[in-house]
PDB file of N, CA and C in Angstrom:
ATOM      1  N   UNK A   1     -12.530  38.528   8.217  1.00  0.00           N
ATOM      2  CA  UNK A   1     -11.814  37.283   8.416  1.00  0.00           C
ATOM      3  C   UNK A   1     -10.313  37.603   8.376  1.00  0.00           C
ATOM      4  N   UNK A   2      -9.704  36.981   8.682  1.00  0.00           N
ATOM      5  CA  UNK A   2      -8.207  37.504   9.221  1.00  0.00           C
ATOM      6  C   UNK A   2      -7.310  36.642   8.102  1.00  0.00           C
ATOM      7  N   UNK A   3      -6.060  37.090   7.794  1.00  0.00           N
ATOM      8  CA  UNK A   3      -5.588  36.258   6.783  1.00  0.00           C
ATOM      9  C   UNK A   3      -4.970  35.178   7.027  1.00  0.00           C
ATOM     10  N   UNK A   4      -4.571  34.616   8.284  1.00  0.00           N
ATOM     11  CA  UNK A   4      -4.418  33.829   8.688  1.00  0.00           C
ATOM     12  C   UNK A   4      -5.515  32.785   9.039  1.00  0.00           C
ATOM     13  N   UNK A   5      -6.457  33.185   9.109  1.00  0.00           N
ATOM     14  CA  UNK A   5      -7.897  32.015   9.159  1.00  0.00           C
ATOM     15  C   UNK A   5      -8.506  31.986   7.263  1.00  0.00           C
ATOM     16  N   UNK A   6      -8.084  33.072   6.190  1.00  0.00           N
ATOM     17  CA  UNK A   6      -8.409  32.331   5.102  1.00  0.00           C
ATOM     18  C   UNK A   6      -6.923  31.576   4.449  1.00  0.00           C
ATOM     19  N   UNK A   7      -6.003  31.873   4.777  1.00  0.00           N
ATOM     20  CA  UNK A   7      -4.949  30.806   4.554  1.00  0.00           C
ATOM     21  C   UNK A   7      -5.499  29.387   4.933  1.00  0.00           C
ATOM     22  N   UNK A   8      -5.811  29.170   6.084  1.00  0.00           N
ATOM     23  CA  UNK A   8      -5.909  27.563   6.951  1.00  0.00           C
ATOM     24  C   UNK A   8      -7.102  27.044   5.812  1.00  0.00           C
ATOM     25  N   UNK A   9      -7.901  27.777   5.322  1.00  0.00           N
ATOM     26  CA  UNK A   9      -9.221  27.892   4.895  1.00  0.00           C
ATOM     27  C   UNK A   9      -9.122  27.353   3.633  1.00  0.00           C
ATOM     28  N   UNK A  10      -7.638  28.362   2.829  1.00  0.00           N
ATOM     29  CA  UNK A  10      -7.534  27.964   1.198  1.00  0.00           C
ATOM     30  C   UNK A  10      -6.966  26.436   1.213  1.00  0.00           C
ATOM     31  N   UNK A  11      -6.104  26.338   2.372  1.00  0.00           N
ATOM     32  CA  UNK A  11      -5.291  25.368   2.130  1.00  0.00           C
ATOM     33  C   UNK A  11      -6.259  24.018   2.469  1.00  0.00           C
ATOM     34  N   UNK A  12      -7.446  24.298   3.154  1.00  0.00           N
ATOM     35  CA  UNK A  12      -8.252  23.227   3.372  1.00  0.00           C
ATOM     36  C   UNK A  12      -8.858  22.936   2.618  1.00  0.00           C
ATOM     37  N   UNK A  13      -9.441  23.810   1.728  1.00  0.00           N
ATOM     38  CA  UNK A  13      -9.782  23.226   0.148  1.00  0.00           C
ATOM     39  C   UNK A  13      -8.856  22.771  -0.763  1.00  0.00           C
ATOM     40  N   UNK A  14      -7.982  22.981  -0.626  1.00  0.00           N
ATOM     41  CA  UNK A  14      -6.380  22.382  -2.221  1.00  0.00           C
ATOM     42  C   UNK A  14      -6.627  20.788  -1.430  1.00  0.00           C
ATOM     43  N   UNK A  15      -6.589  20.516  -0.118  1.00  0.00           N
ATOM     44  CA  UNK A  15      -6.337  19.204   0.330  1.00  0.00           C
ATOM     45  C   UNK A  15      -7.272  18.459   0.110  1.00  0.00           C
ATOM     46  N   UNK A  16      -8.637  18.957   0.470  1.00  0.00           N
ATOM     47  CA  UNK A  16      -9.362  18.127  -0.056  1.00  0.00           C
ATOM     48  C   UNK A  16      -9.787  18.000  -1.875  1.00  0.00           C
ATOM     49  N   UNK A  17      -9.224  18.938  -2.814  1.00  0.00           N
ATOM     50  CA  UNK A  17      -8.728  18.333  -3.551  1.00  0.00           C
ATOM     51  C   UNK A  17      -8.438  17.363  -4.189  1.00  0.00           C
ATOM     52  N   UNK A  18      -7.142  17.184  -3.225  1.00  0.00           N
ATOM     53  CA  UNK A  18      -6.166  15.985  -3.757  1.00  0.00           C
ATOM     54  C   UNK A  18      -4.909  16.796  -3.837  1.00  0.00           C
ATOM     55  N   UNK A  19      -4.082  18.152  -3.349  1.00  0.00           N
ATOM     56  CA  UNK A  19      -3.060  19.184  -3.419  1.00  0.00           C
ATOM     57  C   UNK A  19      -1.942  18.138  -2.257  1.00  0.00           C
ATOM     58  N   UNK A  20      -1.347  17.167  -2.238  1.00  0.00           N
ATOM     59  CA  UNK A  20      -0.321  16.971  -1.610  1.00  0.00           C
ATOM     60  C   UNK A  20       0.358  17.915  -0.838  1.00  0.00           C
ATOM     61  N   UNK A  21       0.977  18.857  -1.529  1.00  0.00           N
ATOM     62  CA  UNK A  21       1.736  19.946  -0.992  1.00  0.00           C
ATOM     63  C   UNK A  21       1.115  20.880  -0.142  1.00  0.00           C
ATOM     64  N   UNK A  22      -0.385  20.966  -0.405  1.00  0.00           N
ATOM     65  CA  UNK A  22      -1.421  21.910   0.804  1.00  0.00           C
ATOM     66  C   UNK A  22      -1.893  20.852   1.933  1.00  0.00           C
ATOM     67  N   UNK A  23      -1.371  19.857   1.821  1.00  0.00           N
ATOM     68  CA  UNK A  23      -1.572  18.989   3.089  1.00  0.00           C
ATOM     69  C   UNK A  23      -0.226  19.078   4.251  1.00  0.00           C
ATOM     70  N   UNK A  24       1.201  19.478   2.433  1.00  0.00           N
ATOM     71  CA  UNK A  24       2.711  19.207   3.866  1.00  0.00           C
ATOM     72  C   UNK A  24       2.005  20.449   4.736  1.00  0.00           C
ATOM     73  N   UNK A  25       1.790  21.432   3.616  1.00  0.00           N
ATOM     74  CA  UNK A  25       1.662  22.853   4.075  1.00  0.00           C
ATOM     75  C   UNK A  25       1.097  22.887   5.408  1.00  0.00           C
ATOM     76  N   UNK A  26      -0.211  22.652   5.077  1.00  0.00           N
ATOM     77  CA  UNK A  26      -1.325  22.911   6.047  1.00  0.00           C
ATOM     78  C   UNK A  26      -0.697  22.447   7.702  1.00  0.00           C
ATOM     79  N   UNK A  27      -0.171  20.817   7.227  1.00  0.00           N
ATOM     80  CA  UNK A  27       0.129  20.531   9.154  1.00  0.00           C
ATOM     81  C   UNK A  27       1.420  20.978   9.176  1.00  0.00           C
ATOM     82  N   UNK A  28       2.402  21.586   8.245  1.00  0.00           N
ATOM     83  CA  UNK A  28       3.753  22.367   8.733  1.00  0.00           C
ATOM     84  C   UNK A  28       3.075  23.655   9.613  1.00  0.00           C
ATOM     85  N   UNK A  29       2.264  24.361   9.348  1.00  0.00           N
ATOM     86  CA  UNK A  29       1.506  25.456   9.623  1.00  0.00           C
ATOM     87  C   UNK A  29       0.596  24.811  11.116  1.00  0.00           C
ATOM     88  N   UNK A  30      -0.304  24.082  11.605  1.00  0.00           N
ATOM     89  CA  UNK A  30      -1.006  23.059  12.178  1.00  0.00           C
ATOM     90  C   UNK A  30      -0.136  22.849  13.284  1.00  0.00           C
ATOM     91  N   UNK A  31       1.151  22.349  13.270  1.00  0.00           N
ATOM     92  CA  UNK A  31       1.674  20.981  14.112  1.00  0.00           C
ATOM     93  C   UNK A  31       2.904  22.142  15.027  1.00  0.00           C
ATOM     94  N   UNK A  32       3.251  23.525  14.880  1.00  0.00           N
ATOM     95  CA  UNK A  32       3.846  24.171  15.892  1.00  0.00           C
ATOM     96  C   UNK A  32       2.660  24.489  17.223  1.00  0.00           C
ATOM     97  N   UNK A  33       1.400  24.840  16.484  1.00  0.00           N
ATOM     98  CA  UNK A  33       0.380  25.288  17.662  1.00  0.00           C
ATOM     99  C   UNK A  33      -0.342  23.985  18.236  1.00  0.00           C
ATOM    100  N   UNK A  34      -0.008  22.895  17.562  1.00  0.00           N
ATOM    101  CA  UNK A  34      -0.533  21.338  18.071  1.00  0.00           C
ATOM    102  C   UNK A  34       0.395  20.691  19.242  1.00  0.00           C
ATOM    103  N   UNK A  35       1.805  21.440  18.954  1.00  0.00           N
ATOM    104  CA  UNK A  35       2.367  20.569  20.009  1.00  0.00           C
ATOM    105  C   UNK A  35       2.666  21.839  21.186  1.00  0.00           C
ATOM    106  N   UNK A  36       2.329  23.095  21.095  1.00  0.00           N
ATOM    107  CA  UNK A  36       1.848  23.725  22.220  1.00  0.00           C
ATOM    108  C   UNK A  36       1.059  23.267  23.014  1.00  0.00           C
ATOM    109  N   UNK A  37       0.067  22.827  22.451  1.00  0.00           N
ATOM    110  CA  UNK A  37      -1.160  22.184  23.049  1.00  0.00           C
ATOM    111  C   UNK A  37      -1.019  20.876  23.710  1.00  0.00           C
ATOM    112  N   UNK A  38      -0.260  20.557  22.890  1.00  0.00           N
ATOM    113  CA  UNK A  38       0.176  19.156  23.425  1.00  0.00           C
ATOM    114  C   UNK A  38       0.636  18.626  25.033  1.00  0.00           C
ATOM    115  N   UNK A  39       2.336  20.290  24.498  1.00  0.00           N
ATOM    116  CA  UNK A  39       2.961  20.052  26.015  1.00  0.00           C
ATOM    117  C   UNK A  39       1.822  20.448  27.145  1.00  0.00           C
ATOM    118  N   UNK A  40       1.279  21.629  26.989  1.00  0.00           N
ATOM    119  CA  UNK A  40       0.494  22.417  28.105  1.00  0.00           C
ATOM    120  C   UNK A  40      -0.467  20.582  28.880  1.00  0.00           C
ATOM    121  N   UNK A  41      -1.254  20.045  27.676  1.00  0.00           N
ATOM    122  CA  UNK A  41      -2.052  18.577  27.913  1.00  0.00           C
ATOM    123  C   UNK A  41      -1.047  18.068  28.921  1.00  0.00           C
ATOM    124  N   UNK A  42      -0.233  17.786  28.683  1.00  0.00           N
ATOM    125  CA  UNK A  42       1.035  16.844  29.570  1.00  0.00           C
ATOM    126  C   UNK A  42       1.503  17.639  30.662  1.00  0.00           C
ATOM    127  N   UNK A  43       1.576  18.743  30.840  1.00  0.00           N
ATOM    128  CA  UNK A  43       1.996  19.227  32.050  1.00  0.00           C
ATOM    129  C   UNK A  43       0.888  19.505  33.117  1.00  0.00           C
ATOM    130  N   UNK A  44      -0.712  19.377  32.212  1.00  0.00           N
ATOM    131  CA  UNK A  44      -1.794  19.908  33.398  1.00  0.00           C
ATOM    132  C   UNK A  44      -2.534  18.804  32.934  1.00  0.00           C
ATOM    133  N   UNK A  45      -2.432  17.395  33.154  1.00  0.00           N
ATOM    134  CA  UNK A  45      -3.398  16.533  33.267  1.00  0.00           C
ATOM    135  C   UNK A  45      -4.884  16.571  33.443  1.00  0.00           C
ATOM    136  N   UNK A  46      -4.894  16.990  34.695  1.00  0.00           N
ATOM    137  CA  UNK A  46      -6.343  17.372  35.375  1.00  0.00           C
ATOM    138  C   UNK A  46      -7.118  18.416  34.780  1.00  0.00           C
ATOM    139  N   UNK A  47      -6.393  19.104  33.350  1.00  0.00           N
ATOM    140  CA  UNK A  47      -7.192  20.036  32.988  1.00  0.00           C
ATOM    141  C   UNK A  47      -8.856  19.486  32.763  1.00  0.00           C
ATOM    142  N   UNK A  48      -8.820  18.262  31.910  1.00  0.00           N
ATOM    143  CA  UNK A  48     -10.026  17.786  31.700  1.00  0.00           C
ATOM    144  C   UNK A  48     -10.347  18.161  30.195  1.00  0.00           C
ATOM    145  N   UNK A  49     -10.000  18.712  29.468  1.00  0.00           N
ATOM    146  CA  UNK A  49     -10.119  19.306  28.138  1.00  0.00           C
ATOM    147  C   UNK A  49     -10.427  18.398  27.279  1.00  0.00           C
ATOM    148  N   UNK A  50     -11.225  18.134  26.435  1.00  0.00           N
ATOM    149  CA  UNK A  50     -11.204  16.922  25.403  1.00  0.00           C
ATOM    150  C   UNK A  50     -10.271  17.018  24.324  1.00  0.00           C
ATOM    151  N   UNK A  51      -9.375  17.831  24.412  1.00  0.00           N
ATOM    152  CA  UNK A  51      -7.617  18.179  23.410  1.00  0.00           C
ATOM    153  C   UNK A  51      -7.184  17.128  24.354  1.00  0.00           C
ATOM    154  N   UNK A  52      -7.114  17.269  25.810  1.00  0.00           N
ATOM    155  CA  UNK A  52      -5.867  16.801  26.512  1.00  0.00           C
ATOM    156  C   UNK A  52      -6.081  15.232  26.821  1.00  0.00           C
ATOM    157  N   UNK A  53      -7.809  14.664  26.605  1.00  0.00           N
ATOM    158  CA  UNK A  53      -8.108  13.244  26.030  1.00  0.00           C
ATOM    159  C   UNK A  53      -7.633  12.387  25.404  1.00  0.00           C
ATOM    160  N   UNK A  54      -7.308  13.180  24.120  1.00  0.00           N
ATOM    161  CA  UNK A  54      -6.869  13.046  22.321  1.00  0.00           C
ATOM    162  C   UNK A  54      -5.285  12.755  22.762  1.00  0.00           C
ATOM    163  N   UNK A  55      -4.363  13.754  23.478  1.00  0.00           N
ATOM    164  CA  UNK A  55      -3.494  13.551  24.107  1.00  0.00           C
ATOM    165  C   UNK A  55      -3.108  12.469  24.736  1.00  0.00           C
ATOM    166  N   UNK A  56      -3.625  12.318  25.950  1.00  0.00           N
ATOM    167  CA  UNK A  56      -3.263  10.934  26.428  1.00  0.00           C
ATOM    168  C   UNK A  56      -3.583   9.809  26.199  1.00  0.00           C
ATOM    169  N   UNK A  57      -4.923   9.900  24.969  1.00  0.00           N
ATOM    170  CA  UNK A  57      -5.100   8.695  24.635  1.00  0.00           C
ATOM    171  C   UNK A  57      -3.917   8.070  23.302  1.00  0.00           C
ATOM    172  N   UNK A  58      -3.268   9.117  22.272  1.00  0.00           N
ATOM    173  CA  UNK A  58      -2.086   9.196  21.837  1.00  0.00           C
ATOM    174  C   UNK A  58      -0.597   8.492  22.607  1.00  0.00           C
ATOM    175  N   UNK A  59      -0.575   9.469  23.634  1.00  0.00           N
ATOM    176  CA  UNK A  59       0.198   8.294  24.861  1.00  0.00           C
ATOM    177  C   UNK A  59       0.328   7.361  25.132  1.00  0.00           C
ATOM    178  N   UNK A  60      -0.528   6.433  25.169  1.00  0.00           N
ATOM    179  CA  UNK A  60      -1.448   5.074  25.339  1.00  0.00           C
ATOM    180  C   UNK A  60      -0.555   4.146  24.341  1.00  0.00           C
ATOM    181  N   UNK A  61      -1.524   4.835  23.250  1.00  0.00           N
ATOM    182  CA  UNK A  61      -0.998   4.533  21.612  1.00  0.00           C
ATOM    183  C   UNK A  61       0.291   4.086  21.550  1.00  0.00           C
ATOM    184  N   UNK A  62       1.262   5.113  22.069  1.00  0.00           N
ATOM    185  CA  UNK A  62       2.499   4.976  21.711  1.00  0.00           C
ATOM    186  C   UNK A  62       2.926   4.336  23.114  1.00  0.00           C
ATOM    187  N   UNK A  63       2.128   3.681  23.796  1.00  0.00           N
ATOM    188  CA  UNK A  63       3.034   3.184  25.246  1.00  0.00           C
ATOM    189  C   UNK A  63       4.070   3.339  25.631  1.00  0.00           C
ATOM    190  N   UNK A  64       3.431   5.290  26.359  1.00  0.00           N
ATOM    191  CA  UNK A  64       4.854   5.883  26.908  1.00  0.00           C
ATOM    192  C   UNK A  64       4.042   5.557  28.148  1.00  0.00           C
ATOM    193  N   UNK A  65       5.319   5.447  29.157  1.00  0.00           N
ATOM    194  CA  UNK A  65       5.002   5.187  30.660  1.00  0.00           C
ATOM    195  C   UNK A  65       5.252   6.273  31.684  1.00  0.00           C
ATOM    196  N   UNK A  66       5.981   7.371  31.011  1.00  0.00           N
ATOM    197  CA  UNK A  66       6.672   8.146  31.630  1.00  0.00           C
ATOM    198  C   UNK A  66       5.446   9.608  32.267  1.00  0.00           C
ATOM    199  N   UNK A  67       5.896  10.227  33.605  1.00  0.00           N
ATOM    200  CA  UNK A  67       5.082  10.791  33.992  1.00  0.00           C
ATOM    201  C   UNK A  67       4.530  12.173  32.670  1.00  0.00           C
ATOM    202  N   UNK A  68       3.663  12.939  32.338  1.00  0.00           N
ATOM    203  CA  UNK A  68       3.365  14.055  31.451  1.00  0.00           C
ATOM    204  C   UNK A  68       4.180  15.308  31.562  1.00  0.00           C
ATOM    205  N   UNK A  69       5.020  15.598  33.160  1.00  0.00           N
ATOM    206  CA  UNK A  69       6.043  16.630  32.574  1.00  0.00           C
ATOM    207  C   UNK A  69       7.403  15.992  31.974  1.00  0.00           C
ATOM    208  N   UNK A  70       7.502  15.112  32.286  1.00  0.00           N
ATOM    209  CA  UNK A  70       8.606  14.271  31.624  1.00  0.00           C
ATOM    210  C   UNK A  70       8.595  14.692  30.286  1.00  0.00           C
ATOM    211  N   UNK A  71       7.523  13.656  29.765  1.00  0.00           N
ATOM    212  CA  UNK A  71       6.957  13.702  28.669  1.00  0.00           C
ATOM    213  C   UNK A  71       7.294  15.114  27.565  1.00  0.00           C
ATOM    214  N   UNK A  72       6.910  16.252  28.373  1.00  0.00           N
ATOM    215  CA  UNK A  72       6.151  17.600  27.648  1.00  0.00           C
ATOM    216  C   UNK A  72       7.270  18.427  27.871  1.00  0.00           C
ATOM    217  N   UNK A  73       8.608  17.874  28.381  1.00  0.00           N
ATOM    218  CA  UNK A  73      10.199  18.277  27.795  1.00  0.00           C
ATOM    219  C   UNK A  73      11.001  17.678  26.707  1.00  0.00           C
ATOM    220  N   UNK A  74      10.690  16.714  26.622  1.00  0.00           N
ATOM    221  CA  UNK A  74      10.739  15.589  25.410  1.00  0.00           C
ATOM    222  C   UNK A  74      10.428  16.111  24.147  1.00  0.00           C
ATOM    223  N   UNK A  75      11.368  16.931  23.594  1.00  0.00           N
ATOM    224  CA  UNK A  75      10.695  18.046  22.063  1.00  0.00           C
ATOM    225  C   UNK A  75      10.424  16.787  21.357  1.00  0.00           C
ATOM    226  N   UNK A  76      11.132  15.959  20.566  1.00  0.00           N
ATOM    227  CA  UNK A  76      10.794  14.719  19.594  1.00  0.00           C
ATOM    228  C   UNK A  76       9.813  14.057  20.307  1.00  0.00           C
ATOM    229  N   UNK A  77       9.261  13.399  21.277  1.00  0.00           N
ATOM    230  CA  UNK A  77       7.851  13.133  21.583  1.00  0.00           C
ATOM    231  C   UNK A  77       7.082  14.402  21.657  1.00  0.00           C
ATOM    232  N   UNK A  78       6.753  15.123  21.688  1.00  0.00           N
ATOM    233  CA  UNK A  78       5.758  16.205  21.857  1.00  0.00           C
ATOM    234  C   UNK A  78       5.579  16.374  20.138  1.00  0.00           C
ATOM    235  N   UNK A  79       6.195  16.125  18.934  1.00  0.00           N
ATOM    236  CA  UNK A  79       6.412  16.573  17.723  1.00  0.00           C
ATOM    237  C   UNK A  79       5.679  15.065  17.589  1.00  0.00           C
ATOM    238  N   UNK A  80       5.990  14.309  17.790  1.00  0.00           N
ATOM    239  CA  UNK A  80       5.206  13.113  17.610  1.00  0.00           C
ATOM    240  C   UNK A  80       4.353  13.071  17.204  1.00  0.00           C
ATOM    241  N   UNK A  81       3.672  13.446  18.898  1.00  0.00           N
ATOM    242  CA  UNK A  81       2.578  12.946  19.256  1.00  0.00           C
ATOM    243  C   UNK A  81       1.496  14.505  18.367  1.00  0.00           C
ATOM    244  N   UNK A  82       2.098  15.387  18.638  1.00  0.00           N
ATOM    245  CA  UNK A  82       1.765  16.807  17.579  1.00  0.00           C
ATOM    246  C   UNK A  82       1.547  16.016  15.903  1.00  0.00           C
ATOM    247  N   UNK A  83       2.702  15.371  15.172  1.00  0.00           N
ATOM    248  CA  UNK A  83       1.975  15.190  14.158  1.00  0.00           C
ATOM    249  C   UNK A  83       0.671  13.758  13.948  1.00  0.00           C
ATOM    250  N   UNK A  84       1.075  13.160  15.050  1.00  0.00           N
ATOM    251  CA  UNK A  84      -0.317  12.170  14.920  1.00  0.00           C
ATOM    252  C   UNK A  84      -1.680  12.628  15.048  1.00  0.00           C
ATOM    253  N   UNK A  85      -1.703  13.643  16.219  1.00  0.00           N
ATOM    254  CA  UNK A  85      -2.956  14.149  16.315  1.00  0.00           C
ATOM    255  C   UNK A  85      -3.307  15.151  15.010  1.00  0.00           C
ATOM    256  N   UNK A  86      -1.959  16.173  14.257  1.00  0.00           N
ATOM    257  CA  UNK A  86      -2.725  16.493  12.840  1.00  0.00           C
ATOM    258  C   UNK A  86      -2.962  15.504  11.985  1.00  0.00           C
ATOM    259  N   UNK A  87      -1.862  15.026  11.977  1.00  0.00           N
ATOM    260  CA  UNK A  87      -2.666  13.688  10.693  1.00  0.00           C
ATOM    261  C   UNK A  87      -4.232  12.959  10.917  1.00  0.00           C
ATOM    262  N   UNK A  88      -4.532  13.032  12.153  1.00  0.00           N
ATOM    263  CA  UNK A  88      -6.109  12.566  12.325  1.00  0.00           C
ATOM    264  C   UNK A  88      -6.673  13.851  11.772  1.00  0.00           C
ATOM    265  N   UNK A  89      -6.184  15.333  12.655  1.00  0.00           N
ATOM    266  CA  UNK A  89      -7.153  16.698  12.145  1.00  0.00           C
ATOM    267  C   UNK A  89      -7.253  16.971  10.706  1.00  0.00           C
ATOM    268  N   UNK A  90      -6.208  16.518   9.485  1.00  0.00           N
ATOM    269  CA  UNK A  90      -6.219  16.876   8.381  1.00  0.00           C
ATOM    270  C   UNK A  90      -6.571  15.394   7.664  1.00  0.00           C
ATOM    271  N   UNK A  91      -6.720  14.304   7.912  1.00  0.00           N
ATOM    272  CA  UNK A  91      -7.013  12.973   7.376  1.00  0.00           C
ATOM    273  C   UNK A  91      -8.627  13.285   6.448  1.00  0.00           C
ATOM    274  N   UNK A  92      -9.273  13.782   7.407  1.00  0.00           N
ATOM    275  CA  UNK A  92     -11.151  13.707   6.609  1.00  0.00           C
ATOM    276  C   UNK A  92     -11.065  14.369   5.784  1.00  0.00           C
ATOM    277  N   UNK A  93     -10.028  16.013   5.474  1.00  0.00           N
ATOM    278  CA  UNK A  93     -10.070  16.668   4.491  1.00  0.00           C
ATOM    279  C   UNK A  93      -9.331  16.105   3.128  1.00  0.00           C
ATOM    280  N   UNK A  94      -8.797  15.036   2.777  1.00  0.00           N
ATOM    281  CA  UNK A  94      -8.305  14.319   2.139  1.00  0.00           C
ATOM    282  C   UNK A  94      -9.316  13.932   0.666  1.00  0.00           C
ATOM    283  N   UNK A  95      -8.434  14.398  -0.222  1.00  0.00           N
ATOM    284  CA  UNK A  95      -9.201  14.128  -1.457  1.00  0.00           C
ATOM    285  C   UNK A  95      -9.848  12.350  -1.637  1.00  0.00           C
ATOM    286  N   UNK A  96     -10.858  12.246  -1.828  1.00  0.00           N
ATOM    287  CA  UNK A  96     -11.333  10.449  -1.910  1.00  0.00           C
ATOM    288  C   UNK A  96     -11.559  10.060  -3.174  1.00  0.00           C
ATOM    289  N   UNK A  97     -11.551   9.633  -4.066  1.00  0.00           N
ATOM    290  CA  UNK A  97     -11.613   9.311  -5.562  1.00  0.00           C
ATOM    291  C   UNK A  97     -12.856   8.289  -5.451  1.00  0.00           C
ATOM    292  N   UNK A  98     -14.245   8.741  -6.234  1.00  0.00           N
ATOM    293  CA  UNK A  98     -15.036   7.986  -6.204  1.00  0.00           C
ATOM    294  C   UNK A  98     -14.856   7.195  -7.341  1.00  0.00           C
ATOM    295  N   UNK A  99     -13.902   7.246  -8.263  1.00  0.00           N
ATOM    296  CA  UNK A  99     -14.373   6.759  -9.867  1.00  0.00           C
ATOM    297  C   UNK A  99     -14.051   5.891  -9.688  1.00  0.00           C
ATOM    298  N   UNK A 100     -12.694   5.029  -9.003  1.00  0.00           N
ATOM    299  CA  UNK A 100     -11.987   3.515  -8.696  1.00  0.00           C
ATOM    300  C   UNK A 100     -12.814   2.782  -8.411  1.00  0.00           C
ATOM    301  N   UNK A 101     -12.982   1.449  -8.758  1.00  0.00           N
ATOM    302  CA  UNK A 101     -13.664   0.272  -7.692  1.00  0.00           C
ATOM    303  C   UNK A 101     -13.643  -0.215  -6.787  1.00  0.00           C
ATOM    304  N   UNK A 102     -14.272   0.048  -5.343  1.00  0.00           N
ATOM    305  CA  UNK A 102     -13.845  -0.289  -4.368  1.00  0.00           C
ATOM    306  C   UNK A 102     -13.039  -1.377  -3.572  1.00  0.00           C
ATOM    307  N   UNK A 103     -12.793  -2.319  -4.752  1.00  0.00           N
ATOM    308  CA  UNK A 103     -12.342  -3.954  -5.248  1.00  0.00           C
ATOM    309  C   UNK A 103     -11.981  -4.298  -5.984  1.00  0.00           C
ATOM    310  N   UNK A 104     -10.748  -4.765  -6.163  1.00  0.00           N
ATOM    311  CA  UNK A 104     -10.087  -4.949  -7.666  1.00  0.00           C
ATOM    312  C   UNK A 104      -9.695  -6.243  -7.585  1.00  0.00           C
ATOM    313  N   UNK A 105      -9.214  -7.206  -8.241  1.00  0.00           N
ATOM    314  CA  UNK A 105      -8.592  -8.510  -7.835  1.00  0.00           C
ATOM    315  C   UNK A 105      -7.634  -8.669  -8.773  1.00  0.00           C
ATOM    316  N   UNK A 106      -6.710  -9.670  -9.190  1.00  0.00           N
ATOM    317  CA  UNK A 106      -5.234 -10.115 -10.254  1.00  0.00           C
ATOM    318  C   UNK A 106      -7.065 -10.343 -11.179  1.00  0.00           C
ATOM    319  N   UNK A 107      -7.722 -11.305 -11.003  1.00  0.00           N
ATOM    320  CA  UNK A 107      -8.450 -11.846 -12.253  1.00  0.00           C
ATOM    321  C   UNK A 107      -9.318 -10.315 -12.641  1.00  0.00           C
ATOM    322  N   UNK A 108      -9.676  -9.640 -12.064  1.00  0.00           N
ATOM    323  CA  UNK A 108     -10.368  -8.487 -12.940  1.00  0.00           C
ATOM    324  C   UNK A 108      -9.366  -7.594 -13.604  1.00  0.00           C
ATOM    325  N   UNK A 109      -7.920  -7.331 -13.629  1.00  0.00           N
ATOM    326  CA  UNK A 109      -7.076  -7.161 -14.658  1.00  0.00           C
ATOM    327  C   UNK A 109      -6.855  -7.748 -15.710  1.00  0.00           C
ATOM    328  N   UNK A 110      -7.063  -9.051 -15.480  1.00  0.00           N
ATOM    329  CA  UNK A 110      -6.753 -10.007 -16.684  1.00  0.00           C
ATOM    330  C   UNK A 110      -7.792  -9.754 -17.383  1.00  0.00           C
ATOM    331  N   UNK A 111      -9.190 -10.007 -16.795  1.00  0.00           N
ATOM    332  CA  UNK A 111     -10.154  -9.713 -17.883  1.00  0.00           C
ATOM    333  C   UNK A 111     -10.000  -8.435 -18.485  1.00  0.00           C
ATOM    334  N   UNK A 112      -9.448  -7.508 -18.128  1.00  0.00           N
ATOM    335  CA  UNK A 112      -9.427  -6.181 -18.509  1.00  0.00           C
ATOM    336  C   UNK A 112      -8.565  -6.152 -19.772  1.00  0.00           C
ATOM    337  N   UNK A 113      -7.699  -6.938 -19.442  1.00  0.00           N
ATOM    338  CA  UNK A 113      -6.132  -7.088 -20.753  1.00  0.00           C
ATOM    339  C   UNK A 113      -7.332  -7.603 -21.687  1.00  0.00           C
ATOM    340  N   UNK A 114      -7.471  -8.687 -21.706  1.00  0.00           N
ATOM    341  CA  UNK A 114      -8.309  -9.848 -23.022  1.00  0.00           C
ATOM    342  C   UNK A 114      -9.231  -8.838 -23.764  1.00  0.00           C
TER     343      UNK A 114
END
């Protein structure tokens, strides 16, 4: 295994966790080779790729109108749209806390005080 695939690997366990900082980590690391991907999506439409889907359906999202090479010179949109699509890729690995109640209300505090 290469140390660069057990890095992505360690840091995917600290996040799911609950490691904040292995989450900046992980998509600081994530979001240079995401918005490679990104521009290439925007400059070759017709690739057909289900990356370049995720892509323009992101586009959509953000109701840009502008043609995809436009777009995929646009460094601050391409970084964008790069960290929206990691924040979906790193979102499921996200620590979930089962112990909370899925429902809390002002009156189930109060009873809690008394």
């Amino acid at each position: 295994m290469t140390d660069c695939r057990r890095l992505l690997e360690t840091l995917q366990v600290r996040v799911a966790a609950g490691d904040a900082a292995a989450a900046r980590e992980l998509r600081g690391r994530l979001e240079p080779v995401v918005a490679a991907m990104v521009r290439r999506a925007l400059r070759f439409p017709s690739d057909g790729a289900p990356f370049a889907a995720d892509v323009w359906a992101e586009v959509g999202r953000l109701g840009l109108t502008a043609r995809g090479e436009l777009i995929a010179e646009d460094r601050p949109l391409v970084r964008l749209i790069a960290g929206c699509i990691c924040a979906r890729v790193i979102d499921p690995f996200r620590f979930r806390s089962t112990g909370l109640p899925a429902r809390e209300t002002v009156s189930d505090w109060a009873r809690l005080r008394n």
